[in-house]
Structures are given as structure tokens and as C-alpha cells.
C-alpha atoms as a PDB file:
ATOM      1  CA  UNK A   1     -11.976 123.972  94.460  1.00  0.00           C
ATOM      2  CA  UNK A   2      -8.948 124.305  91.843  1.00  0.00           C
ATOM      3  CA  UNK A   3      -7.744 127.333  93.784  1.00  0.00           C
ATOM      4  CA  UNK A   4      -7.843 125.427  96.860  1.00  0.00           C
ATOM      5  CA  UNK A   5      -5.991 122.893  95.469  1.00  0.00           C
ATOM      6  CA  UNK A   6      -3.105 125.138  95.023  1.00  0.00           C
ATOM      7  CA  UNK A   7      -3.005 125.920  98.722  1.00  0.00           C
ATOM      8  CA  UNK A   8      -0.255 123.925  99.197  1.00  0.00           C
ATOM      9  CA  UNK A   9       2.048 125.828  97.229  1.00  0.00           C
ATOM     10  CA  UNK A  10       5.155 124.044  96.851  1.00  0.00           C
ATOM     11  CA  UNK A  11       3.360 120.944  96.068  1.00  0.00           C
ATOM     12  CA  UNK A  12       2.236 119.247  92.796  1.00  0.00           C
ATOM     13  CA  UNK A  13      -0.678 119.403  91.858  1.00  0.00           C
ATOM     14  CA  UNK A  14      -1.504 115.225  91.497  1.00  0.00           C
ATOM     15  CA  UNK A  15      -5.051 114.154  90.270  1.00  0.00           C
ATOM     16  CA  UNK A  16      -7.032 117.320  91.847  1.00  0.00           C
ATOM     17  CA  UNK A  17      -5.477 116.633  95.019  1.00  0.00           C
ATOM     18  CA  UNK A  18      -1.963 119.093  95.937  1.00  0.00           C
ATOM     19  CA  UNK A  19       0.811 117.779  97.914  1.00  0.00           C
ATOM     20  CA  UNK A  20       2.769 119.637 100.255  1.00  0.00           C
ATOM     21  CA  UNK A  21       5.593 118.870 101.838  1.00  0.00           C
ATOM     22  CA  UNK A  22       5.343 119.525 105.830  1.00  0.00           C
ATOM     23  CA  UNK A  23       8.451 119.069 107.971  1.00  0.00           C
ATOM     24  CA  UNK A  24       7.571 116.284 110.761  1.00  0.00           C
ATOM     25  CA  UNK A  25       8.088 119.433 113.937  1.00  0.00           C
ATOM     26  CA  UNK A  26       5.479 120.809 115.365  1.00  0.00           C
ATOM     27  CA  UNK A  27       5.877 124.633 114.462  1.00  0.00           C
ATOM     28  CA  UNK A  28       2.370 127.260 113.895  1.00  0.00           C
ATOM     29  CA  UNK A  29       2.910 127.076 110.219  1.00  0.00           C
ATOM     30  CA  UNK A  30       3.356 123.685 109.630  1.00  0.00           C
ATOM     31  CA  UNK A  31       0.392 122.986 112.166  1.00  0.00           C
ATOM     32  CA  UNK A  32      -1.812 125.075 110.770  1.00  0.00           C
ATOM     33  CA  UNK A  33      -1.087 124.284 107.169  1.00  0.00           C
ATOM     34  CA  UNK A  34      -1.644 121.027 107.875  1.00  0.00           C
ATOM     35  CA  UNK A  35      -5.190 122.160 109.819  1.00  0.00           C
ATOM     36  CA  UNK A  36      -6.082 124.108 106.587  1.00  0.00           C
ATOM     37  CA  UNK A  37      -5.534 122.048 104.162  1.00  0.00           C
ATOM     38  CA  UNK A  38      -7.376 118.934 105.536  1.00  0.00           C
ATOM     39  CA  UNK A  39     -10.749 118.621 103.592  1.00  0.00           C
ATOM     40  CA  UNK A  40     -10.200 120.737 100.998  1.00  0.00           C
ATOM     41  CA  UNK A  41      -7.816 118.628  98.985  1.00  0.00           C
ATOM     42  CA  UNK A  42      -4.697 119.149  99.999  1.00  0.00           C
ATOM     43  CA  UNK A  43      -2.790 116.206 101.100  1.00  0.00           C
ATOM     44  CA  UNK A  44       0.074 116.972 103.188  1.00  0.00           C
ATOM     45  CA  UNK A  45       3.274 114.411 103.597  1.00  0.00           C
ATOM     46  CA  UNK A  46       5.710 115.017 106.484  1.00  0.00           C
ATOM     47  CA  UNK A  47       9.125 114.660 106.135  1.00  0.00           C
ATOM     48  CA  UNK A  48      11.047 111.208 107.818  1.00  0.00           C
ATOM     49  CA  UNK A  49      12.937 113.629 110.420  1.00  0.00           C
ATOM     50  CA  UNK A  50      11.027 115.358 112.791  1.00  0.00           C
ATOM     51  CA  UNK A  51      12.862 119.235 113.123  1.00  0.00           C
ATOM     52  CA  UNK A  52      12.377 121.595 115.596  1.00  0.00           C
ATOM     53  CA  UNK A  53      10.023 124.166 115.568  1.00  0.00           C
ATOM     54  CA  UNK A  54      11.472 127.389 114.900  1.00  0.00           C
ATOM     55  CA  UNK A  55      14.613 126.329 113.737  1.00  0.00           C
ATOM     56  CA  UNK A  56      14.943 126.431 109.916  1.00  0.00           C
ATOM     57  CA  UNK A  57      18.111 124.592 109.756  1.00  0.00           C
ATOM     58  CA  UNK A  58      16.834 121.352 109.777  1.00  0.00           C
ATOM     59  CA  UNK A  59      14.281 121.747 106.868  1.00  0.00           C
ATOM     60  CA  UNK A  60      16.149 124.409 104.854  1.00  0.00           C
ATOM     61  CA  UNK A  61      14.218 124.306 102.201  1.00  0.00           C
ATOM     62  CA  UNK A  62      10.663 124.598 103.603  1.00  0.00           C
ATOM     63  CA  UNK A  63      10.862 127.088 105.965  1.00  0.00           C
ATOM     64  CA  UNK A  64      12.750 129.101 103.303  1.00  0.00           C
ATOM     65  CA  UNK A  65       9.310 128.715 101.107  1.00  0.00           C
ATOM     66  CA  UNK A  66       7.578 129.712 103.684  1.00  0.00           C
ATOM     67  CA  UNK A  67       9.701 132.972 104.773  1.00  0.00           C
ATOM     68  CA  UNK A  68       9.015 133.630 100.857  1.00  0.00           C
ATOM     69  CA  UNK A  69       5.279 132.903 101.007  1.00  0.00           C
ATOM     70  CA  UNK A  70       4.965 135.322 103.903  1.00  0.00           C
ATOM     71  CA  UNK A  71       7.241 138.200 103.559  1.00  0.00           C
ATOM     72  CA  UNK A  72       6.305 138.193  99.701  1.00  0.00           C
ATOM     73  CA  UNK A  73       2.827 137.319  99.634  1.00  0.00           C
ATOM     74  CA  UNK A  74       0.445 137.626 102.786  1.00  0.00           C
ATOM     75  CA  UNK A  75       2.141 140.266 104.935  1.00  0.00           C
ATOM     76  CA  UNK A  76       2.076 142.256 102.010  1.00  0.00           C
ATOM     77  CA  UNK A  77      -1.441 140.784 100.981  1.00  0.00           C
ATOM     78  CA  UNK A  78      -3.036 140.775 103.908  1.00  0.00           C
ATOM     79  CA  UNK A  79      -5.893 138.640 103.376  1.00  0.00           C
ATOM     80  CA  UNK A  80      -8.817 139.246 104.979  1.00  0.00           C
ATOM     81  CA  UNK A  81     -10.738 135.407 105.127  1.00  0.00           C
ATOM     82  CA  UNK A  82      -9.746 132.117 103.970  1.00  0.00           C
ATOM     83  CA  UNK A  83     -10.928 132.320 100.291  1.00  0.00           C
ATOM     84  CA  UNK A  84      -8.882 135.740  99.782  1.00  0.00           C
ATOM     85  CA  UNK A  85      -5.623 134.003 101.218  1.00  0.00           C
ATOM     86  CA  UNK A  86      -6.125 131.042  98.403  1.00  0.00           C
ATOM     87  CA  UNK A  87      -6.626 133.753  95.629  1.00  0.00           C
ATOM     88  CA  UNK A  88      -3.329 135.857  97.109  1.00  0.00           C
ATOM     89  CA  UNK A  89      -1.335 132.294  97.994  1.00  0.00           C
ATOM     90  CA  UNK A  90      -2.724 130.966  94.241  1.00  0.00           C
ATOM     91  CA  UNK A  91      -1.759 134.158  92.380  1.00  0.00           C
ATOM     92  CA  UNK A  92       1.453 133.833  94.118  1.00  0.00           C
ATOM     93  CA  UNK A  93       2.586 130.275  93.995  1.00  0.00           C
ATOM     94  CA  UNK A  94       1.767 130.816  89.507  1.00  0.00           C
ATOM     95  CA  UNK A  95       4.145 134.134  89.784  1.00  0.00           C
ATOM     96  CA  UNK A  96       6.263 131.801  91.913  1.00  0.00           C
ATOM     97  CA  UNK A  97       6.270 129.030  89.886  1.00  0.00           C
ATOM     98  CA  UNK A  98       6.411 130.619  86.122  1.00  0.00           C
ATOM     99  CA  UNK A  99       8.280 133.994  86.563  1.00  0.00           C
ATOM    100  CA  UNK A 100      10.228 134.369  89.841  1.00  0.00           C
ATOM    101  CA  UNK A 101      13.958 133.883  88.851  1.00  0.00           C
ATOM    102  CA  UNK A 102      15.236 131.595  91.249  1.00  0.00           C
ATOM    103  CA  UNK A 103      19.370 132.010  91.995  1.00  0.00           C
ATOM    104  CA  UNK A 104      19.756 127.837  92.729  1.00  0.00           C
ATOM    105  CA  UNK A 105      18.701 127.053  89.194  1.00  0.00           C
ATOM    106  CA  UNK A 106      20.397 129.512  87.309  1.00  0.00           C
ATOM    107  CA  UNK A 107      17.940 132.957  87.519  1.00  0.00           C
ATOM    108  CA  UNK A 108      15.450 130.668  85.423  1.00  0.00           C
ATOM    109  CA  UNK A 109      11.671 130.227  86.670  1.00  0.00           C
ATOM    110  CA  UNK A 110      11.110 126.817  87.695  1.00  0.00           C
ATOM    111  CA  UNK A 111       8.414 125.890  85.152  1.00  0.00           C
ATOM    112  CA  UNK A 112      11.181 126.869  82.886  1.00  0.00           C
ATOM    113  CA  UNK A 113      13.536 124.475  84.221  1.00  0.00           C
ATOM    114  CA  UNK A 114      11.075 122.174  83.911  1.00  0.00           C
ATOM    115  CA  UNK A 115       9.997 121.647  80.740  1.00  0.00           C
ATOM    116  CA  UNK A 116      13.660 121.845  79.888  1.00  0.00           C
ATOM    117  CA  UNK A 117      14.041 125.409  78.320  1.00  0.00           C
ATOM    118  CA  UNK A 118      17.524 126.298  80.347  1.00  0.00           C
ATOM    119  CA  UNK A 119      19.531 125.460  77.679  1.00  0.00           C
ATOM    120  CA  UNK A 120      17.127 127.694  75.474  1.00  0.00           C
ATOM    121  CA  UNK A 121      17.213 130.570  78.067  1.00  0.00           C
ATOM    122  CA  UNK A 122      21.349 130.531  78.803  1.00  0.00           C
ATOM    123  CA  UNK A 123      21.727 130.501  74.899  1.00  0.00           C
ATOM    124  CA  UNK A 124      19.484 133.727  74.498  1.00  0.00           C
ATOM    125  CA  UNK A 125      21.203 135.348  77.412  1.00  0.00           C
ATOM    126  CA  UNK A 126      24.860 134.383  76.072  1.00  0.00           C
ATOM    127  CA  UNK A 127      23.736 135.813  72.515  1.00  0.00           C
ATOM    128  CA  UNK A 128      21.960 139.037  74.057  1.00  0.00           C
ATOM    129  CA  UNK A 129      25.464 139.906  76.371  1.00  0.00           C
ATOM    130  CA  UNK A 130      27.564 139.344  72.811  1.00  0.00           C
ATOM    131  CA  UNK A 131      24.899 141.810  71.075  1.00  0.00           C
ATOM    132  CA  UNK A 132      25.638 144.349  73.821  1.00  0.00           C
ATOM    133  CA  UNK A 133      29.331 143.762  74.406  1.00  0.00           C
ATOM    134  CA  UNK A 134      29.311 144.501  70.355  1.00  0.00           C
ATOM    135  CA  UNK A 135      27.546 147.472  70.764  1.00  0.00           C
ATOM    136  CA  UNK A 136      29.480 149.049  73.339  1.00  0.00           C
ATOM    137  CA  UNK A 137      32.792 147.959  71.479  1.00  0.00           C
ATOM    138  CA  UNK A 138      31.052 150.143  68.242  1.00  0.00           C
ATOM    139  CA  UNK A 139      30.045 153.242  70.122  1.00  0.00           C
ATOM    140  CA  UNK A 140      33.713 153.063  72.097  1.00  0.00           C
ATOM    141  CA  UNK A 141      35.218 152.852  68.535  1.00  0.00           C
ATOM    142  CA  UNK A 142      32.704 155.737  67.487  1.00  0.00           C
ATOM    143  CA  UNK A 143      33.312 158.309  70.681  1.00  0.00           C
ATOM    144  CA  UNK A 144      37.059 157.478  70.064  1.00  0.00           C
ATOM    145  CA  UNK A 145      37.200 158.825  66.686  1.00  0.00           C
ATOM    146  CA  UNK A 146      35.278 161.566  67.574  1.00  0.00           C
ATOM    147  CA  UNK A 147      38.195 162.826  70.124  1.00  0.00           C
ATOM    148  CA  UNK A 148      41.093 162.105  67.178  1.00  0.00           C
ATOM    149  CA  UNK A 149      38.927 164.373  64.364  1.00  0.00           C
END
């Protein structure tokens, strides 16, 4: 039942029961995410403004987890039954969640972000490009000393 709990992949996972966030339209995925996740713990909350199906627009951010979830994870998945999508969707929304960079925070995972490690991360990246700017400015120095001996 844990897995299940994940099924709604964007959600939190609040007391054994998963929220996901469903746009108020009436589009196939948000119908039947909503049909699968009833009774199996997954409580779904619609957004105040109903959108139009098919038109991601006017729920951005959803419909742009869900182009993710299926162009990254079930078309190339292709789950067979119901229990083999919530292991692919499950296995997913963890790589999701704890080591898919994500551009709008930075290129930082979101678990990173977080708990609060961005600082932590930018730091390490800042002091790894120094490191290598150094080394290229050494083996420039080195190849140009080569030519004048």
C-alpha cells in the first residue's frame, strides 16, 4: 500500500494518505487519475479554477508533470497492469524527486532544495568551476612554455 500511496506523484505524502493536485477540467488524465487513485489512498484536491481540457496553459504546472510522467516514465515503461505502473510511476516520482535536476530551482533536485542544501550545492559547484578554471590556467601556462623552449 506504500507504493500506492505514491501514485500521486507530485503530491506529499501526508499521514499514509498522498495528495495530488488535479486541475478542476475535465481532461483523460486528470479523470482517470482521479478514478485511480480513489480507494487506494490517494486523496486528490482540485484546483479553485476549472481549465480546459487539453489546454495546458491554464494549469502550467500540472500538465507539465504530467507530459514528464509520460514521455519519461510510462511510454517508455510501458506497464503492463496497475501494480507495474505504481512500481514504474514510484521508481520514477523517487528519481524525480531526489536526482532529476530541475532548471526552475537552480539544476538542484527538489529534495535537495528542500531540506535546504542549495546553498551547500552552489558553493561546491562555485569551488569545483575555480578548481578547473585553475587547472586549465596551469596546463595553458604549461603548453605555452613548451612552444617558447
Amino acid at each position: 500500500m506504500a507504493s500506492r500511496n505514491r501514485l500521486a506523484g507530485a503530491g506529499c505524502n501526508c499521514g499514509g494518505t498522498s495528495t495530488g493536485i488535479l486541475s478542476g477540467g475535465s481532461g483523460e488524465s486528470t479523470k482517470s487519475f482521479h478514478d485511480t487513485g480513489n480507494g487506494r489512498g490517494v486523496a486528490s484536491i482540485s484546483t479553485p479554477v476549472l481549465t480546459s481540457p487539453y489546454y495546458p496553459q491554464s494549469n502550467g504546472k500540472l500538465e507539465r508533470f504530467h507530459g514528464s510522467i509520460k514521455g519519461e516514465c510510462i511510454r517508455p515503461g510501458t506497464p503492463i497492469s496497475l501494480e507495474d505502473a505504481v512500481r514504474i510511476v514510484t521508481t520514477y516520482v523517487e528519481h524525480y524527486n531526489r536526482v532529476r535536476l530541475h532548471s526552475a530551482i537552480g539544476y538542484i533536485a527538489p529534495a535537495d532544495k528542500l531540506a535546504g542544501r542549495e546553498t551547500e550545492i552552489f558553493a561546491a559547484r562555485d569551488r569545483k568551476l575555480d578548481e578547473a578554471r585553475e587547472r586549465r590556467k596551469e596546463q595553458r601556462e604549461a603548453a605555452r612554455l613548451q612552444t617558447v623552449a
